[in-house]
Each structure stands twice: as structure tokens, then as C-alpha cells.
C-alpha atoms as a PDB file:
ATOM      1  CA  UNK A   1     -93.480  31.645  37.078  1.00  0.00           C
ATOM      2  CA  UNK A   2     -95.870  34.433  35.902  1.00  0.00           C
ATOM      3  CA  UNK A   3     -98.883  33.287  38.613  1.00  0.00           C
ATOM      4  CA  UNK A   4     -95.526  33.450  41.462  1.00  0.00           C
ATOM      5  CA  UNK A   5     -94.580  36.739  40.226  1.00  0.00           C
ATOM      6  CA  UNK A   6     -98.117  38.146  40.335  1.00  0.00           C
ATOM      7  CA  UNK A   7     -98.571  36.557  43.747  1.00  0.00           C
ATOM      8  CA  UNK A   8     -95.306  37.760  44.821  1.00  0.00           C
ATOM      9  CA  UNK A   9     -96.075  41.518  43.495  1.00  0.00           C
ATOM     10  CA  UNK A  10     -99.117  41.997  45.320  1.00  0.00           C
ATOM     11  CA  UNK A  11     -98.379  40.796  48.484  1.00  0.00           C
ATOM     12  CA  UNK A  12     -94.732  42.353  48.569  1.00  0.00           C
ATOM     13  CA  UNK A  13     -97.296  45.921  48.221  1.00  0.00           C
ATOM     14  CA  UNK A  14     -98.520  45.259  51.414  1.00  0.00           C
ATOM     15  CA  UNK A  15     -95.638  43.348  53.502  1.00  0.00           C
ATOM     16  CA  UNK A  16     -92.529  42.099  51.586  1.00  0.00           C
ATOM     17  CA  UNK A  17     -92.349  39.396  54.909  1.00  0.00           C
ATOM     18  CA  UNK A  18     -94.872  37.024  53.585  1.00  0.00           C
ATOM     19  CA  UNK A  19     -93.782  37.736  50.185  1.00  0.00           C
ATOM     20  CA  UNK A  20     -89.850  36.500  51.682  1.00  0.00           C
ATOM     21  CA  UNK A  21     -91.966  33.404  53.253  1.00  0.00           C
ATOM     22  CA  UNK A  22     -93.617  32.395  49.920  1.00  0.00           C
ATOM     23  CA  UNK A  23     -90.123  33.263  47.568  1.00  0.00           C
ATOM     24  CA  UNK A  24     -88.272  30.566  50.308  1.00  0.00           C
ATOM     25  CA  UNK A  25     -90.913  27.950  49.304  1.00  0.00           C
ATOM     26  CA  UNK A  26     -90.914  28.364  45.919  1.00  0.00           C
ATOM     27  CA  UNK A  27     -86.693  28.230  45.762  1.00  0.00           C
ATOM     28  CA  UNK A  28     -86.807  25.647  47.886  1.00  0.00           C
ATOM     29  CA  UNK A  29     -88.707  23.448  45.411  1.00  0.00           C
ATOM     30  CA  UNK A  30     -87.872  25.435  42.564  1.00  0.00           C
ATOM     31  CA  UNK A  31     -83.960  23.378  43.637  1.00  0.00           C
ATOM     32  CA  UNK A  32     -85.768  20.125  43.728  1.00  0.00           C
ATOM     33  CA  UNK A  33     -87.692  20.405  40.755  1.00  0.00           C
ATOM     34  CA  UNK A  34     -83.898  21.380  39.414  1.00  0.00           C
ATOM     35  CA  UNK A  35     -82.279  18.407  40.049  1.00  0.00           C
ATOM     36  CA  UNK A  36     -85.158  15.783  38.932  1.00  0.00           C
ATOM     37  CA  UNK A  37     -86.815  15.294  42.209  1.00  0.00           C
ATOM     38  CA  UNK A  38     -90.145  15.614  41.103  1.00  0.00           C
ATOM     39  CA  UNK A  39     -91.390  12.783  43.269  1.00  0.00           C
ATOM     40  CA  UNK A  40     -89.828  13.583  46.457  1.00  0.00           C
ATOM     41  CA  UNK A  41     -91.118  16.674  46.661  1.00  0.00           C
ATOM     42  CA  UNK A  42     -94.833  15.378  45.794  1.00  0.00           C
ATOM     43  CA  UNK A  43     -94.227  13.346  48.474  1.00  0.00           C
ATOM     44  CA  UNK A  44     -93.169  16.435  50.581  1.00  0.00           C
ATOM     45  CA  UNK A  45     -96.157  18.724  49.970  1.00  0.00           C
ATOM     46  CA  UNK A  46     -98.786  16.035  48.437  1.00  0.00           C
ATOM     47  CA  UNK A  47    -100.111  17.618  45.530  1.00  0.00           C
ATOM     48  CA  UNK A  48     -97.086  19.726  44.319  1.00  0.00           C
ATOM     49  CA  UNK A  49     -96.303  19.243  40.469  1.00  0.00           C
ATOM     50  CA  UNK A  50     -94.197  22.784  40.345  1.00  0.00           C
ATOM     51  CA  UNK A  51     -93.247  25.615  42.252  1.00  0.00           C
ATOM     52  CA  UNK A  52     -96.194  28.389  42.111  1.00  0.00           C
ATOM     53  CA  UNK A  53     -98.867  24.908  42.341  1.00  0.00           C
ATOM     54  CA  UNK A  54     -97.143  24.328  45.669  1.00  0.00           C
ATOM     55  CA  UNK A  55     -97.349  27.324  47.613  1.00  0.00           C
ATOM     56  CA  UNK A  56    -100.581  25.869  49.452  1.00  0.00           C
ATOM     57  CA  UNK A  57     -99.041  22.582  50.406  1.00  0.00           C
ATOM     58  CA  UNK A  58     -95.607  24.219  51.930  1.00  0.00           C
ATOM     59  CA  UNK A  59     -96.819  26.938  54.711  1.00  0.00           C
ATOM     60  CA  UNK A  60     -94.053  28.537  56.370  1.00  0.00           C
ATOM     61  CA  UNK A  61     -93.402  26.837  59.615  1.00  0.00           C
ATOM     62  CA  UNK A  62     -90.322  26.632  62.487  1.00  0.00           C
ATOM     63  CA  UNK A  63     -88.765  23.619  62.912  1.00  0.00           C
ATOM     64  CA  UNK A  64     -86.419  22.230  65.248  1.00  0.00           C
ATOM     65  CA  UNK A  65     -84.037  19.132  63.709  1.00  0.00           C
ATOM     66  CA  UNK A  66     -82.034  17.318  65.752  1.00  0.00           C
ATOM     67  CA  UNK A  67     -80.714  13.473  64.761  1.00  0.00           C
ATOM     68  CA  UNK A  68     -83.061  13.540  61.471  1.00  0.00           C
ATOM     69  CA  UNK A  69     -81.697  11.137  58.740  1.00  0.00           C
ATOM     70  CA  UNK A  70     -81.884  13.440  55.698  1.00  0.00           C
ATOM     71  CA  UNK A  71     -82.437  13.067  52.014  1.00  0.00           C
ATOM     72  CA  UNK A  72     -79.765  13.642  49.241  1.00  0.00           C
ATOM     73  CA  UNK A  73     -80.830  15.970  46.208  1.00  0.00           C
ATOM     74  CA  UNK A  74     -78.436  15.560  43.406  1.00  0.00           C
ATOM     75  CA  UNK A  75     -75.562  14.620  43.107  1.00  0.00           C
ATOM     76  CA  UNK A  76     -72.516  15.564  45.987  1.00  0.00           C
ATOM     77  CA  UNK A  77     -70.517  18.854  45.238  1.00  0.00           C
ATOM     78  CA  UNK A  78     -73.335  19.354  42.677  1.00  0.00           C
ATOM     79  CA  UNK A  79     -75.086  21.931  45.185  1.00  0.00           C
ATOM     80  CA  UNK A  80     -73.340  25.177  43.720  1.00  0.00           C
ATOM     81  CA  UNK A  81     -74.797  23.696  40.108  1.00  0.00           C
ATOM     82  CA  UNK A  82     -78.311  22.841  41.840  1.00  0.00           C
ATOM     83  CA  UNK A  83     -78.796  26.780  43.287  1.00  0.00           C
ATOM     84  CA  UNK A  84     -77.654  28.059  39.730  1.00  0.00           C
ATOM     85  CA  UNK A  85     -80.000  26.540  38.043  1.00  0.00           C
ATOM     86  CA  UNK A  86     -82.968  26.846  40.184  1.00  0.00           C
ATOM     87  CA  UNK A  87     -81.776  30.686  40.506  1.00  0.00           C
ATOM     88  CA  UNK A  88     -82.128  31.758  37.067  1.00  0.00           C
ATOM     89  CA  UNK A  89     -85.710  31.402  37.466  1.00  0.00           C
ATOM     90  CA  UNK A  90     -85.912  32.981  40.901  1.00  0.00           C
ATOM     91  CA  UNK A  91     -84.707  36.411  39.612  1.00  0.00           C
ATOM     92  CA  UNK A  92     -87.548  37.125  38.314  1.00  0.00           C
ATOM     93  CA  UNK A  93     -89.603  36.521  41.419  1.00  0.00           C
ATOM     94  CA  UNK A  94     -87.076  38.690  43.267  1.00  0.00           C
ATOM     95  CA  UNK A  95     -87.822  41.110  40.694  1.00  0.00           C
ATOM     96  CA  UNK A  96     -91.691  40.602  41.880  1.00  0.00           C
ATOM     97  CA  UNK A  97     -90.929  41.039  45.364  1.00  0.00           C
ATOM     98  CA  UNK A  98     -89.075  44.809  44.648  1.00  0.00           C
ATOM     99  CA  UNK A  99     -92.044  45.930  42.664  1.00  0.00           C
ATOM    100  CA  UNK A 100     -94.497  45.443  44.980  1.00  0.00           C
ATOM    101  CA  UNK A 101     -92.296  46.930  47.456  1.00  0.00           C
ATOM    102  CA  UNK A 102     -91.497  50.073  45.108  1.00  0.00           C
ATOM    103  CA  UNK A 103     -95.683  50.491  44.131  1.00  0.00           C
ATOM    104  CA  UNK A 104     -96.524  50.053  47.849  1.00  0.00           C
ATOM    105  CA  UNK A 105     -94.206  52.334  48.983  1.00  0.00           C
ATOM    106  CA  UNK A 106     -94.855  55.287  46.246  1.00  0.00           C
ATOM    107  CA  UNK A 107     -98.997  54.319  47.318  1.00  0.00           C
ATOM    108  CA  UNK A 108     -98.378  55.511  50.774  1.00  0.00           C
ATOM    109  CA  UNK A 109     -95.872  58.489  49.906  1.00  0.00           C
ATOM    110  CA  UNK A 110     -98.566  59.794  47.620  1.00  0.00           C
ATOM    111  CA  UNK A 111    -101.407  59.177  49.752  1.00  0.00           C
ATOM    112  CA  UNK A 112     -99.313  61.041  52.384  1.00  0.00           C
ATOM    113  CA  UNK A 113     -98.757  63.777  50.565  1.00  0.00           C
ATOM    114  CA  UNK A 114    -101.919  64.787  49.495  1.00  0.00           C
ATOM    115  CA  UNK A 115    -103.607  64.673  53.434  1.00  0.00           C
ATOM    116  CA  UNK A 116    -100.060  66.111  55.165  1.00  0.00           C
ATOM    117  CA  UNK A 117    -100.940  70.208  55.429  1.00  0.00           C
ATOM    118  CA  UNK A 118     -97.506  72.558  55.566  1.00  0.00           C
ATOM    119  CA  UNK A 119     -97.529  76.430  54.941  1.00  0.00           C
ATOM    120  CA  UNK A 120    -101.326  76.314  54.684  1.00  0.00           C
ATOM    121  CA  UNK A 121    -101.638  73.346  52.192  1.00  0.00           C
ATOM    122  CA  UNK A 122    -101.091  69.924  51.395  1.00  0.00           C
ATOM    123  CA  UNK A 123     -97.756  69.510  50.505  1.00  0.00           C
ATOM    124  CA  UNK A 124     -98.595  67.880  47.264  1.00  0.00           C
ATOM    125  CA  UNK A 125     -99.199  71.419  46.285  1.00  0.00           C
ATOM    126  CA  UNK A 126     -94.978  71.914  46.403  1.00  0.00           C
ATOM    127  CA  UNK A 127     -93.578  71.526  42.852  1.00  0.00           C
ATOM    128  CA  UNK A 128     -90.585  70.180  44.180  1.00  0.00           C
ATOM    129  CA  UNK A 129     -92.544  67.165  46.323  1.00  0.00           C
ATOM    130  CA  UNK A 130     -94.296  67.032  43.316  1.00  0.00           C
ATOM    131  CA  UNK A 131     -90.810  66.090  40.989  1.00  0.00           C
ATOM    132  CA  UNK A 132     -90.380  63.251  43.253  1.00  0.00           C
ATOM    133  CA  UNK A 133     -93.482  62.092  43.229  1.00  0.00           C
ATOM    134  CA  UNK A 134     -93.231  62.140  39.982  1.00  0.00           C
ATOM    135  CA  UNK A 135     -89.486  60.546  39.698  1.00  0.00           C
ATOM    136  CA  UNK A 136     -91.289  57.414  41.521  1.00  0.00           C
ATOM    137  CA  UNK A 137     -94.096  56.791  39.716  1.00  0.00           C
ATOM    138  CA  UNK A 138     -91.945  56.592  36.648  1.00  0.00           C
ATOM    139  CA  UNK A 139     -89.791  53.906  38.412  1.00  0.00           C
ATOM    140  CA  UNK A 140     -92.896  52.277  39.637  1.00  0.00           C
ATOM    141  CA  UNK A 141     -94.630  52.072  36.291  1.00  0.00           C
ATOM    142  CA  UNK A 142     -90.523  50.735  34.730  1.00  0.00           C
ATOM    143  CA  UNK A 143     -90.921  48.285  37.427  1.00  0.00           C
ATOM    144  CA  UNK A 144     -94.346  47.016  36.716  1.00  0.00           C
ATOM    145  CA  UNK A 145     -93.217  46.136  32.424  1.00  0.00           C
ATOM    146  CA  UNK A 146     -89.959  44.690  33.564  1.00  0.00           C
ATOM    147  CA  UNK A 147     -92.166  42.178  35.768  1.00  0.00           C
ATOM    148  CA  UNK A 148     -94.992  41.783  33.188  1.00  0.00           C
ATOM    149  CA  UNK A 149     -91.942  40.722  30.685  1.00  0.00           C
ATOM    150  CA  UNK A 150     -89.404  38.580  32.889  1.00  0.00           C
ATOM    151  CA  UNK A 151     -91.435  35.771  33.651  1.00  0.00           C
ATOM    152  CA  UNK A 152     -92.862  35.309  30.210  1.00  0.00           C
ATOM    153  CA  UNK A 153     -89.499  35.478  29.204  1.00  0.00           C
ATOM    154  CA  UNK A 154     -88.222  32.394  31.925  1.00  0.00           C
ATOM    155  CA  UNK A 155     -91.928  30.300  30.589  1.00  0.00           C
ATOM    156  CA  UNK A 156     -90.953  30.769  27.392  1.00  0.00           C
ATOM    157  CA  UNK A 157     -87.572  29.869  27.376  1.00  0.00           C
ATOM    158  CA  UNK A 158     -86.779  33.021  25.151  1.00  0.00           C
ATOM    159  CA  UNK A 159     -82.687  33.581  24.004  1.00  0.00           C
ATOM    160  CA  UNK A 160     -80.783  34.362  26.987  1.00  0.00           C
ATOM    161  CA  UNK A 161     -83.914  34.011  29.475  1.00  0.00           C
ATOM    162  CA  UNK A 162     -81.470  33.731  32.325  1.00  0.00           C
ATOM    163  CA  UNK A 163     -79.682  37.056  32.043  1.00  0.00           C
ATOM    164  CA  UNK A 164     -82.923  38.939  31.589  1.00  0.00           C
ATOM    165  CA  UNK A 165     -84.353  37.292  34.467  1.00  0.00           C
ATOM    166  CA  UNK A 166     -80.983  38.596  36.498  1.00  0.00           C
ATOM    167  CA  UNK A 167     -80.707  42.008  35.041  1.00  0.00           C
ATOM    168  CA  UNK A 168     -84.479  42.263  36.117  1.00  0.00           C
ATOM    169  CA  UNK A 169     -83.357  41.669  39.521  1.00  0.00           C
ATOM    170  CA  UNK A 170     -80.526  43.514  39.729  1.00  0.00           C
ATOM    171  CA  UNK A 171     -82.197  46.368  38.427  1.00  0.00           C
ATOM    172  CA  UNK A 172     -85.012  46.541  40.152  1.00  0.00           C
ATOM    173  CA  UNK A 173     -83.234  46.047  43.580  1.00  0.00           C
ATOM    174  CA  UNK A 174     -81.278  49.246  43.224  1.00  0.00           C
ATOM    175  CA  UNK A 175     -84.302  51.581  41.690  1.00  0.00           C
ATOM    176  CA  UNK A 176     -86.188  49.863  44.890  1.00  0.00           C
ATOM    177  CA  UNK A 177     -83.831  51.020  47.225  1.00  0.00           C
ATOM    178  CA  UNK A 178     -83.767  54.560  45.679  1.00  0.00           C
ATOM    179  CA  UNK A 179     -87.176  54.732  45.469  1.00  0.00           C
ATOM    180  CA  UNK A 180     -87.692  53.659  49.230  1.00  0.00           C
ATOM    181  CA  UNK A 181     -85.524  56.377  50.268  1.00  0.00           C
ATOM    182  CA  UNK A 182     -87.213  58.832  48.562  1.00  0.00           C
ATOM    183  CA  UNK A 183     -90.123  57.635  50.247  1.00  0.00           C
ATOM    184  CA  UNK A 184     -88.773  58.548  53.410  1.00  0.00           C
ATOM    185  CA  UNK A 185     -87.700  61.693  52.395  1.00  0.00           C
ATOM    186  CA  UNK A 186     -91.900  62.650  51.608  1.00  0.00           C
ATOM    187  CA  UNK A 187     -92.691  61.340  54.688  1.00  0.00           C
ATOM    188  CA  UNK A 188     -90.270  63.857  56.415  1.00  0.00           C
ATOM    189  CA  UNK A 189     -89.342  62.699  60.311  1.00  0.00           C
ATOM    190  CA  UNK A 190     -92.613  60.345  59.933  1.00  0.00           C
ATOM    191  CA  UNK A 191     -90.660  58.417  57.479  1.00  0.00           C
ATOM    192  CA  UNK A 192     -88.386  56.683  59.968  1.00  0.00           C
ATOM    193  CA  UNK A 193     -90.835  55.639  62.797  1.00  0.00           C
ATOM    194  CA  UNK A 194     -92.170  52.466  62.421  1.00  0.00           C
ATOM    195  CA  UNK A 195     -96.071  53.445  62.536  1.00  0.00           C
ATOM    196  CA  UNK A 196     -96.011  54.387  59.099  1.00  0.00           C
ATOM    197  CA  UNK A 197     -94.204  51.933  57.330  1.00  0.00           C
ATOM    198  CA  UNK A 198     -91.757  53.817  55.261  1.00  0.00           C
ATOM    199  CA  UNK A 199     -88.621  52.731  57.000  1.00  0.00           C
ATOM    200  CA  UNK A 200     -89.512  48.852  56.786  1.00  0.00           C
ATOM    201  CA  UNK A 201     -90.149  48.875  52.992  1.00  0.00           C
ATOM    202  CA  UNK A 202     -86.065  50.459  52.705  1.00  0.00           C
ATOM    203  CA  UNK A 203     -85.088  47.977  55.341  1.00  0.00           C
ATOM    204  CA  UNK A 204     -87.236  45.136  52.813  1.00  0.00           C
ATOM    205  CA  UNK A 205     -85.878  46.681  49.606  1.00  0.00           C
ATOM    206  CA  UNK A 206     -82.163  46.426  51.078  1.00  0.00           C
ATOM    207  CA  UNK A 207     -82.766  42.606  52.218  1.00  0.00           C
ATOM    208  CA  UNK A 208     -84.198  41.349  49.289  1.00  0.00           C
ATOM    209  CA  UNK A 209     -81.399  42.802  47.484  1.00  0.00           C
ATOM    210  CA  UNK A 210     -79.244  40.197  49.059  1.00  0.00           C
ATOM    211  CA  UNK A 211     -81.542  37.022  47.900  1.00  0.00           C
ATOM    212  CA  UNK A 212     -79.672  34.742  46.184  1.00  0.00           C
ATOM    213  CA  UNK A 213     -76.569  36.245  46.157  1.00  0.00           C
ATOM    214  CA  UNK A 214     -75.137  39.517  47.030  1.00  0.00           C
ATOM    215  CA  UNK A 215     -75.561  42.230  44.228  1.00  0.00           C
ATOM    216  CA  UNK A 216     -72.063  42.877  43.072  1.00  0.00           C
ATOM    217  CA  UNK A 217     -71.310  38.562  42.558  1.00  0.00           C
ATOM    218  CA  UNK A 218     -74.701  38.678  40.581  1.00  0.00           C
ATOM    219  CA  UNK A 219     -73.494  41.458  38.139  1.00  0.00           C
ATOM    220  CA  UNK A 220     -69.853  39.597  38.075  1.00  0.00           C
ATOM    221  CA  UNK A 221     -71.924  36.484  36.877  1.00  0.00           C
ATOM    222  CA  UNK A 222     -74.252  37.913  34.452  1.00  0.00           C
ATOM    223  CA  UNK A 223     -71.005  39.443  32.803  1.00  0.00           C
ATOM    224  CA  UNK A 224     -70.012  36.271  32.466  1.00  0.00           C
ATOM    225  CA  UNK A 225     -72.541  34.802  30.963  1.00  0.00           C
ATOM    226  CA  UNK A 226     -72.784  37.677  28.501  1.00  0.00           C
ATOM    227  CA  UNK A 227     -68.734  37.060  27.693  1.00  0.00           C
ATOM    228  CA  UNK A 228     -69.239  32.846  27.418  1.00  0.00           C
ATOM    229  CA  UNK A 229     -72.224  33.938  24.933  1.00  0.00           C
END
């Protein structure tokens, strides 16, 4: 989980898409590996003994299914049971996946900043640009330890690994999409066109929110996990 999450991290900087691609994958086998299908889904990708070792043998492809005899994975009705337990681990990934989004996006609003000139000088030089810089950094450097800890915490099957995989997740989706906003706001009218990338990190940051479940039925669940103890 820690080698996805690093993968996922540094890609999401650059273009949360292919980090959505590779997170698909990985729940997608991450289920299989869930419900004991170890060997069906070596057969599937040829070499894959777990998620992250995978990646290389699923690429991201379209397909087009019509009359295909399919494959049963567990057990029937077992498929809300199946996602549960191959989601607990995913949280952290989605956790990735946000903070690359939030350290790409405060990259480019600071990078901005210091090269964008306004009442004779870069507008870096404004203390109150500066207090938002500053405001995301912070949430960019929070985001970085939660990620360095979530994953070890899911390897290491540590006490209640699942909620602090979730809370990771849910956390980090809503400081992502505050943090994406604000980098809109640096990047004044420029933040919403398309040539500069702003707007498509809020768009990501808003999207990935949604994986796995939307936001509000996460924190309803990780209540109630806390309350069944």
C-alpha cells in the first residue's frame, strides 16, 4: 500500500487522471484479492501477486462487452461485503491521490505568484497573498504526514487501521478542495481558464472526493465503526 500511495502522490501532482486510472486498477484487484481470488486474477494480469505489483500488468484500456460469459467473485449478495473490505485499504490511496493534487496545486500557485507583476511587483510581495500562501503550504505539508502514516498504518495492521485509513480520506478530500480554491483565488481570472491548470485540480479534488462513496455516507460509516468499537 505504501509503494501505491507514493505512486499515487506523485503522479496525482502532475494529473490526478492517470492517478484515477491507476487507483481503478488497484480497487479493482484490491476486491479480488478481498474475496480469495488470488489465482484468477494472476491469471488476469500474469504476474500479479497484489495490488501495487500489478499496476504494470493491468493498463487502462476501453472495452466493449457484449454476450461475454463472466466470472463470479465471492459469494452472491456478498458484493456490498466484497467493496467494504477492499475499501478500507483504498482510503488511503484516495488520501494519496488529494495530496498530490493539494502539493501540485500550491507548486503552481506559488510559482505564479512570484513571476505575476501587479502595482509594480510580484504579487508575492502582498502580505495578504502571502497568508494564503502560507495557509496552503501548511495544509500541504498536514497532507504529506497523514499520507506518510496511513499506509503504514493499513501494512501494519495497527488498532483500528480502517478508520484511520477513512478519516485520512475524508480529511484530506475537504482540505483538498479548500486548498484548490484558494488556488484559484492566487491565480486571479487565470485561475479558471483551462491553460493553467488551476480549475482542473478543483474539478479533480471535487471528483475524487466521491471515490468510493460519497463523503457524508463515509463519515456516517466511520461513526459507526467508532460506536460498534
Amino acid at each position: 500500500m505504501t509503494a501505491l500511495c507514493i505512486i499515487l502522490d506523485h503522479i496525482s501532482a502532475a494529473d490526478a487522471s492517470l492517478g484515477g486510472i491507476i487507483f481503478t486498477n488497484a480497487l479493482s484487484q484490491e476486491i479480488m484479492l478481498s474475496v480469495g481470488c488470488k489465482d484468477l486474477l494472476t491469471g488476469i494480469t500474469g504476474q500479479a501477486a497484489d495490488a501495487p505489483s500489478a499496476l504494470i500488468a493491468c493498463p487502462a484500456v476501453d472495452l466493449k462487452l457484449a454476450g461475454v460469459s463472466g466470472t463470479l467473485i465471492g459469494g452472491e449478495k456478498e458484493g456490498a461485503k466484497c467493496f467494504d473490505q477492499a475499501s478500507d485499504r483504498m482510503h488511503a490511496a484516495v488520501a494519496a491521490i488529494q495530496c498530490g493534487i493539494m502539493k501540485g496545486s500550491f507548486q503552481d500557485a506559488l510559482a505564479y505568484s512570484q513571476e505575476r507583476l501587479q502595482g509594480g511587483w510580484e504579487i508575492i510581495n502582498w502580505s495578504g497573498l502571502r497568508m494564503l500562501l502560507a495557509e496552503m503550504a501548511v495544509q500541504a505539508k498536514v497532507a504529506e504526514m497523514v499520507v506518510s502514516e496511513a499506509p503504514l498504518a493499513v501494512e501494519q495492521q495497527d488498532q483500528q487501521w480502517n478508520i484511520c485509513a477513512r478519516a485520512a480520506a475524508l480529511h484530506l478530500s475537504e482540505l483538498a478542495c479548500k486548498l484548490t480554491t484558494d488556488g484559484i483565488q492566487i491565480l486571479g481570472g487565470n485561475g479558471y481558464m483551462k491553460d493553467y491548470g488551476q480549475e482542473k485540480r478543483f474539478r479533480d479534488a471535487k471528483q475524487v472526493q466521491a471515490f468510493l462513496g460519497m463523503a457524508p455516507m463515509r463519515k456516517l460509516g466511520l461513526i459507526s465503526a467508532l460506536v460498534k468499537g
